[in-house]
Protein backbone atom coordinates (compact mmCIF):
# COMPACT_ATOMS: atom_id res chain seq x y z
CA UNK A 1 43.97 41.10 -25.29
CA UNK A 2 45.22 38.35 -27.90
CA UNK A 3 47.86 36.58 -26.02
CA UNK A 4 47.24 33.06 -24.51
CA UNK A 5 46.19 33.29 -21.04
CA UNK A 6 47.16 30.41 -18.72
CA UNK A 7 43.70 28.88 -17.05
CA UNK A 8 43.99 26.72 -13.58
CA UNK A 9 41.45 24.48 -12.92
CA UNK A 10 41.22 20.82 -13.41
CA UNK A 11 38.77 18.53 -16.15
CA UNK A 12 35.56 18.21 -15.32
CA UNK A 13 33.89 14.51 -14.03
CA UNK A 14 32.39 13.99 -17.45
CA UNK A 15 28.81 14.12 -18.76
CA UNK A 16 29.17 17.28 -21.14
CA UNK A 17 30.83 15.25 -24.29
CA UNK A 18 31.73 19.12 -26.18
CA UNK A 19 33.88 19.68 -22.80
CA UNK A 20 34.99 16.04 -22.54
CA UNK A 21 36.99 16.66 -25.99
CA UNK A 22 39.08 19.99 -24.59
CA UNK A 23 42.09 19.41 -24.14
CA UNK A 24 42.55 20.52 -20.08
CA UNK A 25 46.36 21.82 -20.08
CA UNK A 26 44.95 24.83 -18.57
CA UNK A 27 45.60 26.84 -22.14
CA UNK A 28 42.72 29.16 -23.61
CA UNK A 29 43.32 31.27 -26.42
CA UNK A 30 41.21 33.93 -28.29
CA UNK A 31 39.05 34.37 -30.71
CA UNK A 32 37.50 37.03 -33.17
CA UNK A 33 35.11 38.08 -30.62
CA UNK A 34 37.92 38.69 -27.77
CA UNK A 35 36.50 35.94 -25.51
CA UNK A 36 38.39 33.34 -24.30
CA UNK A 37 37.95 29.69 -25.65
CA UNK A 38 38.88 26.72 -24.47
CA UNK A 39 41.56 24.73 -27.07
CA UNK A 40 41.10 21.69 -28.20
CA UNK A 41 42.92 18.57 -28.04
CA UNK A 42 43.31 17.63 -32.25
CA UNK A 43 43.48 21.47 -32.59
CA UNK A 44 46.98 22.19 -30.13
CA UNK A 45 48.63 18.69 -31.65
CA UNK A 46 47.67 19.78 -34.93
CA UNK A 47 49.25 22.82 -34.35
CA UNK A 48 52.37 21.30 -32.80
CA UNK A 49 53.10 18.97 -35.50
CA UNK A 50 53.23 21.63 -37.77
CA UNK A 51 55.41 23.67 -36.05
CA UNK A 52 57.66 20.25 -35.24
CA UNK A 53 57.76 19.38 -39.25
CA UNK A 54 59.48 23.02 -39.92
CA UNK A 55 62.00 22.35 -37.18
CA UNK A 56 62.78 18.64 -38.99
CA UNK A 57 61.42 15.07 -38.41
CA UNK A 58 62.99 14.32 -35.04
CA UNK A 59 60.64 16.78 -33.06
CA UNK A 60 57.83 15.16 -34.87
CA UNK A 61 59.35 11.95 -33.79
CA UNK A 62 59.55 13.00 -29.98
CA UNK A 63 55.86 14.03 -30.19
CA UNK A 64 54.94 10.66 -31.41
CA UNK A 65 57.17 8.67 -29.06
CA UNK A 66 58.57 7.05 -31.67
CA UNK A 67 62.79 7.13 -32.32
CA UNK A 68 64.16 9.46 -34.71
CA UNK A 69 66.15 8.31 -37.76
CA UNK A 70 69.65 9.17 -36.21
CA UNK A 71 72.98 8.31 -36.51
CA UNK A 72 73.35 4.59 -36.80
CA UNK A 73 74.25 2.13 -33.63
CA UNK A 74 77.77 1.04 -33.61
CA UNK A 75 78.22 -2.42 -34.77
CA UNK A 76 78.29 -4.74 -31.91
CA UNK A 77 80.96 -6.81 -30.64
CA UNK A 78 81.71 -10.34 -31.84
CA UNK A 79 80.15 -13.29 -29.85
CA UNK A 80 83.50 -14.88 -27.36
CA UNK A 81 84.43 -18.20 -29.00
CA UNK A 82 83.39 -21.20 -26.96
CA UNK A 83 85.25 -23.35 -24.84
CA UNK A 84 87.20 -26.20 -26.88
CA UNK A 85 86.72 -29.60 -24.95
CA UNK A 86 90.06 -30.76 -23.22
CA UNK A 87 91.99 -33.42 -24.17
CA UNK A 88 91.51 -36.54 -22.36
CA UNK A 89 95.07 -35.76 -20.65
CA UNK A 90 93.76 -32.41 -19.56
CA UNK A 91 90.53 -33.68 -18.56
CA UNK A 92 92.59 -36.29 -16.26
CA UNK A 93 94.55 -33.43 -14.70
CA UNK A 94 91.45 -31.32 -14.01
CA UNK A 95 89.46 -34.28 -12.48
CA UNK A 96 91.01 -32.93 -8.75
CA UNK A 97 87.59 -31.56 -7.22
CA UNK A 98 86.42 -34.64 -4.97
CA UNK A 99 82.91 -35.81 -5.80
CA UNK A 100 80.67 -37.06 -2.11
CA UNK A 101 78.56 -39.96 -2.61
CA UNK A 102 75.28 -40.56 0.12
CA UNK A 103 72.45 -43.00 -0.31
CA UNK A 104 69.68 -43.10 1.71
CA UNK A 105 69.18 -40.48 4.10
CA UNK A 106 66.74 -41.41 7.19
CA UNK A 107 67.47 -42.99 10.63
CA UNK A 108 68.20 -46.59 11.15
CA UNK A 109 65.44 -48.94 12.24
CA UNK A 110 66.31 -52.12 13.60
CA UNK A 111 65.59 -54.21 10.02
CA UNK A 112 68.76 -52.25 8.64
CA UNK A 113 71.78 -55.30 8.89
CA UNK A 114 75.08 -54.35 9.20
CA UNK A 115 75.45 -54.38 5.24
CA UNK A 116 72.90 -52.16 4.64
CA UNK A 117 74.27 -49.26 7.38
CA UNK A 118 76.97 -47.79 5.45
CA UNK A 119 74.96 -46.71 2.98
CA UNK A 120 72.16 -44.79 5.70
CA UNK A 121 73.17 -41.89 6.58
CA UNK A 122 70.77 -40.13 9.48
CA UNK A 123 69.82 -36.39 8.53
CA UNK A 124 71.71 -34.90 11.51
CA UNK A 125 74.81 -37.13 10.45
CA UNK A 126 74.56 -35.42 7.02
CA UNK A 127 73.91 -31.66 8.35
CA UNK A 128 77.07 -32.25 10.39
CA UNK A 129 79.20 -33.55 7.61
CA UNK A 130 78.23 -30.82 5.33
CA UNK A 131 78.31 -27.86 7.82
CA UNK A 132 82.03 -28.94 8.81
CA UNK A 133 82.98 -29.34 5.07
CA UNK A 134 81.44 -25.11 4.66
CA UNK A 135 83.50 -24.25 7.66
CA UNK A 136 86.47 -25.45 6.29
CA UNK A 137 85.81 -23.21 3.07
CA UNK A 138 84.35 -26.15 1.01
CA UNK A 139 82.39 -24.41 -1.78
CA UNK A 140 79.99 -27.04 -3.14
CA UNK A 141 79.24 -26.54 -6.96
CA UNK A 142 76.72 -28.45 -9.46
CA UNK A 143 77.29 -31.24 -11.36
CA UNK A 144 76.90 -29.07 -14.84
CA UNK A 145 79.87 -26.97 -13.44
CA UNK A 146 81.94 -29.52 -12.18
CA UNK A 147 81.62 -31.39 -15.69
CA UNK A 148 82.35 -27.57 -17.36
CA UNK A 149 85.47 -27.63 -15.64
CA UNK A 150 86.49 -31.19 -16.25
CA UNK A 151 85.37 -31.00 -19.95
CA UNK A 152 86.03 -27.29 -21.25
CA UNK A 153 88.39 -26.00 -18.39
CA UNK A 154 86.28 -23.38 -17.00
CA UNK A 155 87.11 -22.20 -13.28
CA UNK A 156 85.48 -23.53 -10.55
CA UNK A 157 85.63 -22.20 -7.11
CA UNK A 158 88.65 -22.35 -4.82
CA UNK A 159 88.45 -25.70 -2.75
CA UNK A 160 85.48 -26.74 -4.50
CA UNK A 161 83.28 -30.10 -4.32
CA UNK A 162 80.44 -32.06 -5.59
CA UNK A 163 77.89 -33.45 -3.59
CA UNK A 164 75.53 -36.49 -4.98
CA UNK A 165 72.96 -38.59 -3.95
CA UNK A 166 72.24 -42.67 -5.95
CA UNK A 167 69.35 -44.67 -6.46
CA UNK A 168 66.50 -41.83 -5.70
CA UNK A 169 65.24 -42.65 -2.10
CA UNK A 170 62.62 -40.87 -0.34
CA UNK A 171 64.68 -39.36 2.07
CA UNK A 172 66.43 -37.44 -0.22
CA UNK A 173 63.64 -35.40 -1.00
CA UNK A 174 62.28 -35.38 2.68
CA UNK A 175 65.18 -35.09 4.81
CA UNK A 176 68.22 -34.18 2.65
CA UNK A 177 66.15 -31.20 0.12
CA UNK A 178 65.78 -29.04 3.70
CA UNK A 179 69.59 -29.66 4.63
CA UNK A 180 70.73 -28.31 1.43
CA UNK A 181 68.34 -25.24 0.91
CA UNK A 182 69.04 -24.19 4.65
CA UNK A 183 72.98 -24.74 4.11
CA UNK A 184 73.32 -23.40 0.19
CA UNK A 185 74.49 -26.81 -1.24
CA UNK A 186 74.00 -27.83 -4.67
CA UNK A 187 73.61 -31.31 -5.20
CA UNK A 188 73.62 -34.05 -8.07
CA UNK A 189 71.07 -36.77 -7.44
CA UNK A 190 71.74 -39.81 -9.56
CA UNK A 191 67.99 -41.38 -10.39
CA UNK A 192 66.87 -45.00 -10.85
CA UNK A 193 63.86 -44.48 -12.67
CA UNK A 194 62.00 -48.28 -11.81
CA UNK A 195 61.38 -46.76 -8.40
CA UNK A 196 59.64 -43.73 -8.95
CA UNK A 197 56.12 -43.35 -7.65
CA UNK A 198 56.61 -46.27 -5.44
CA UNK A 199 56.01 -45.78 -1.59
CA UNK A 200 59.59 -45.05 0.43
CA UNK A 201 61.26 -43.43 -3.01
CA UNK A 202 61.51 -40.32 -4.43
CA UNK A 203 57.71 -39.33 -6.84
CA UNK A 204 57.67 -37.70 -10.24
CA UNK A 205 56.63 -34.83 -8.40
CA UNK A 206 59.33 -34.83 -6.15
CA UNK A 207 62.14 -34.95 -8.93
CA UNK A 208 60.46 -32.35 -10.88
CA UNK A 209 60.72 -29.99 -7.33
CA UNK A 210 64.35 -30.76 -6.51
CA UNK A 211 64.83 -29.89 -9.90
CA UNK A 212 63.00 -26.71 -9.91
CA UNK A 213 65.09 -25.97 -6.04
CA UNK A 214 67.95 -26.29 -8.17
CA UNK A 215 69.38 -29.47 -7.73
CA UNK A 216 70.83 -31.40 -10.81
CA UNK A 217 69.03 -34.26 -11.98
CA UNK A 218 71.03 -37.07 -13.68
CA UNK A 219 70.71 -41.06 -14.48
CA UNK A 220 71.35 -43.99 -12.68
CA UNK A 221 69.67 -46.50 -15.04
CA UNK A 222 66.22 -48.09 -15.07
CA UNK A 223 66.43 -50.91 -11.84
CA UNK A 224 70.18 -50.41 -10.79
CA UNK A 225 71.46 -53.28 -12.94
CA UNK A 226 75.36 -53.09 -13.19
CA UNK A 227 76.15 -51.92 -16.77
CA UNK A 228 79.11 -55.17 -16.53
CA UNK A 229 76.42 -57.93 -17.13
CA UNK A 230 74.25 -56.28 -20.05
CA UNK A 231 72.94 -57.93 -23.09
CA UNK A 232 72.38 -56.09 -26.23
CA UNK A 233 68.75 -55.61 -25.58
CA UNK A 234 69.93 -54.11 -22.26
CA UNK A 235 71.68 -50.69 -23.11
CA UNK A 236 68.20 -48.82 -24.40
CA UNK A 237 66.24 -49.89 -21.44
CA UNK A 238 69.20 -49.51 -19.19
CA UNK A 239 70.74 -46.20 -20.77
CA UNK A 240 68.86 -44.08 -23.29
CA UNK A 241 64.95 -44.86 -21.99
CA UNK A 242 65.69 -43.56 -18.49
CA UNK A 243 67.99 -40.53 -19.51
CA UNK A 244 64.24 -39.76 -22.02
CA UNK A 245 62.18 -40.17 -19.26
CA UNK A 246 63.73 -37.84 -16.84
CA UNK A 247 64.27 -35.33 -19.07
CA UNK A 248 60.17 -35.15 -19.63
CA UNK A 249 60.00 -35.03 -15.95
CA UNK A 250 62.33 -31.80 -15.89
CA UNK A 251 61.79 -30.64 -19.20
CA UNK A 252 65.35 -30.32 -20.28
CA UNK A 253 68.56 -32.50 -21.27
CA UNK A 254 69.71 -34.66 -18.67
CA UNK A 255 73.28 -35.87 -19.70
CA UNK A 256 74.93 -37.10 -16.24
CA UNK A 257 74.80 -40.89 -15.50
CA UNK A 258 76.17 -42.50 -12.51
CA UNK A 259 77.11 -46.63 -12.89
CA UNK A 260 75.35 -48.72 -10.52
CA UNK A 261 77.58 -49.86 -7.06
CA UNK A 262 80.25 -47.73 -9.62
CA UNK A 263 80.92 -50.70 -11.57
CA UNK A 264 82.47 -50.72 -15.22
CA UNK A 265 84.30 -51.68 -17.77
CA UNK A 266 85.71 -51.26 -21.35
CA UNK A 267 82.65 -52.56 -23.32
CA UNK A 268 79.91 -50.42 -21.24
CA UNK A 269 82.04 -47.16 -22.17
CA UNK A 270 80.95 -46.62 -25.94
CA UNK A 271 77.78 -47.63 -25.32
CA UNK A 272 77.12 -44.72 -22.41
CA UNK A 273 78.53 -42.43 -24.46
CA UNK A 274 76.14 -43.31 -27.38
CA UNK A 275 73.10 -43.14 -25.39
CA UNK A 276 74.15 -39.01 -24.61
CA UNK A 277 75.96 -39.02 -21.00
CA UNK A 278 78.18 -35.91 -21.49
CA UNK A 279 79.78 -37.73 -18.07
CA UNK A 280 79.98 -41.00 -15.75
CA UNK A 281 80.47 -41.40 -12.32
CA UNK A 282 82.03 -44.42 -10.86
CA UNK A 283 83.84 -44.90 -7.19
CA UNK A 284 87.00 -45.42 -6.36
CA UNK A 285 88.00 -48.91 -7.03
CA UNK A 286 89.15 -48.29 -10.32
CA UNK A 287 91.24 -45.40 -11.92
CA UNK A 288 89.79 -43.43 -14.60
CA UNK A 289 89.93 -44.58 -18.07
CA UNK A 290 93.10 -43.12 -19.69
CA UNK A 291 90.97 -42.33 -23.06
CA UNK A 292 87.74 -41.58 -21.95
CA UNK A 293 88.22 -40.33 -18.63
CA UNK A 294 85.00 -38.06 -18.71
CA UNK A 295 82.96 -41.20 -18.82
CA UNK A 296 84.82 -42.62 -15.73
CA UNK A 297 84.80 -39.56 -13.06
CA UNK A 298 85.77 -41.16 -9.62
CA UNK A 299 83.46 -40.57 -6.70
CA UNK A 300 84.27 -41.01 -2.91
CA UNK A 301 81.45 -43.63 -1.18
CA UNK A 302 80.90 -41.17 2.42
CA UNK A 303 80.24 -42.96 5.55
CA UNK A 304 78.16 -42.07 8.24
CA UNK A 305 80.87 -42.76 10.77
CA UNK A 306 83.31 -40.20 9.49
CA UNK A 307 83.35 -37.64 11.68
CA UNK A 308 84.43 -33.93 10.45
CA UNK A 309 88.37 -34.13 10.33
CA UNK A 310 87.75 -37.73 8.48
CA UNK A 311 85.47 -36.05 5.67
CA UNK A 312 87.80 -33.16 5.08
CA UNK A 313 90.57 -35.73 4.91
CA UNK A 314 88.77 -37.53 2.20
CA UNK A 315 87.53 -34.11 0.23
CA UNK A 316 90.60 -32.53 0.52
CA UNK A 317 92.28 -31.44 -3.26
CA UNK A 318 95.01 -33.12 -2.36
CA UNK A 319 93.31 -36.29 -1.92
CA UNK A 320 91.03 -36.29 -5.02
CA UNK A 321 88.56 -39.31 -5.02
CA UNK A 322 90.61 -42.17 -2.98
């Protein structure tokens, strides 16, 4: 009988190296003598690449795993131009979205005067603010989106707003960070770098994590010295040697700067621009800056005594920033 015979069986455990080398597919075929012997492994895929090079390459190919020569891939499409930046007039009309500005978050203690309140807002205060501003279909973005839109025009969520946090307290790592993750907000916390490390304000450590929870991490100078009473010497330690340092705390560009109790003027403005702030945040005291009005982005200072109808007053799109 000279046909191949199928075998069943499976490989042995080892030990017998002659064996070890058959190839155990089950196939046997014959031999001069009539018996059945076992094939090989190099013998069958010798055989098969024989029989694959008379059929052409791209059998050989699928034995080998390896692609076959075929037809070439169509030519892919072009890359989408990028966004041109706005005009300063259409950056003006964009700037709509209101931008939320908090402090410290913690409870009062009985040192806190009645200057210092405003600026406290107590963790439950906050959770309530925020949760009333997502039931009224608030969709809170980050600040690199907001500034997309502003700059380059690209959409933003219906009813959207920005959330931020100045000056890099401790509380905004302890008591805000939780708030956010559990709720889904973004935020944009605006970091005075003299602090860091100290006790009561935020750590390296802790900038690097609400960075890595997806926060945004932008600049809010070196000790919180208003930008309308600098020197020359001032603007690198004020400006460019803060905006360096955070970014080797994140690891990546940091171009969003906030001015300190949102004060400016006409001077400051090439100089923050030099120093690589793609954007500036002030409040609301002042309009923005007719030819620059990326670098003067108006922010709305929130209270702890608004109460839910209040806040979406003030966030509303037709009441941008004031």
């Amino acid at each position: 009988m000279s046909a191949v015979v199928p075998r069943a069986g499976i490989p042995p455990a080892g030990g017998d190296t002659r064996t070890d080398e058959l190839l155990w597919s089950g196939a046997t075929a014959t031999v001069g003598s009539g018996k059945l012997c076992p094939v090989r492994r190099r013998d069958l895929l010798t055989a098969a690449l024989c029989c694959a090079a008379l059929s052409g390459c791209s059998a050989v190919d699928r034995l080998r795993g390896t692609p076959s020569a075929a037809a070439p891939a169509a030519p892919s499409a072009p890359p989408a131009a990028r966004p041109t930046p706005g005009t300063p007039a259409e950056i003006a009309a964009r700037s709509t979205v209101p931008v939320l500005c908090y402090h410290q978050v913690r409870e009062y203690t009985a040192a806190d005067g009645a200057g210092a309140r405003p600026l406290i807002c107590p963790p439950a205060v906050l959770q309530r603010q925020l949760e009333g501003m997502l039931a009224a279909g608030m969709q809170p973005v980050t600040g690199e989106a907001f500034v997309d839109h502003l700059q380059l025009g690209t959409p933003l969520a219906d009813n959207a707003v920005l959330v931020s946090f100045d000056d890099a307290s401790g509380g905004q790592y302890t008591n805000a960070l939780p708030i956010l993750q559990r709720l889904g907000v973004p935020a944009t916390f605006f970091v005075m770098t003299v602090v860091l490390d100290r006790p009561n304000w935020l750590s390296r450590d802790d900038v690097r994590a609400l960075d890595a929870a997806g926060m945004t991490i932008a600049s809010h100078t070196w000790d919180h010295h208003p930008v309308t009473r600098y020197g020359e010497k001032d603007w690198a330690t004020q400006l460019v040697k803060p905006r360096e340092q955070l970014e080797q705390i994140v690891g990546h560009g940091v171009d969003l700067f906030a001015y300190p109790y949102g004060l400016w003027n006409q001077a400051a403005l090439p100089h923050v621009q030099a120093a690589g702030y793609r954007a500036a945040f002030q409040l609301t005291e002042q309009p923005q800056d007719a030819r620059l009005p990326l670098l003067t982005v108006r922010r709305v200072l929130t209270l702890p005594t608004w109460d839910v109808p209040t806040l979406l007053a003030r966030v509303s799109r037709n009441h941008p920033a004031g």
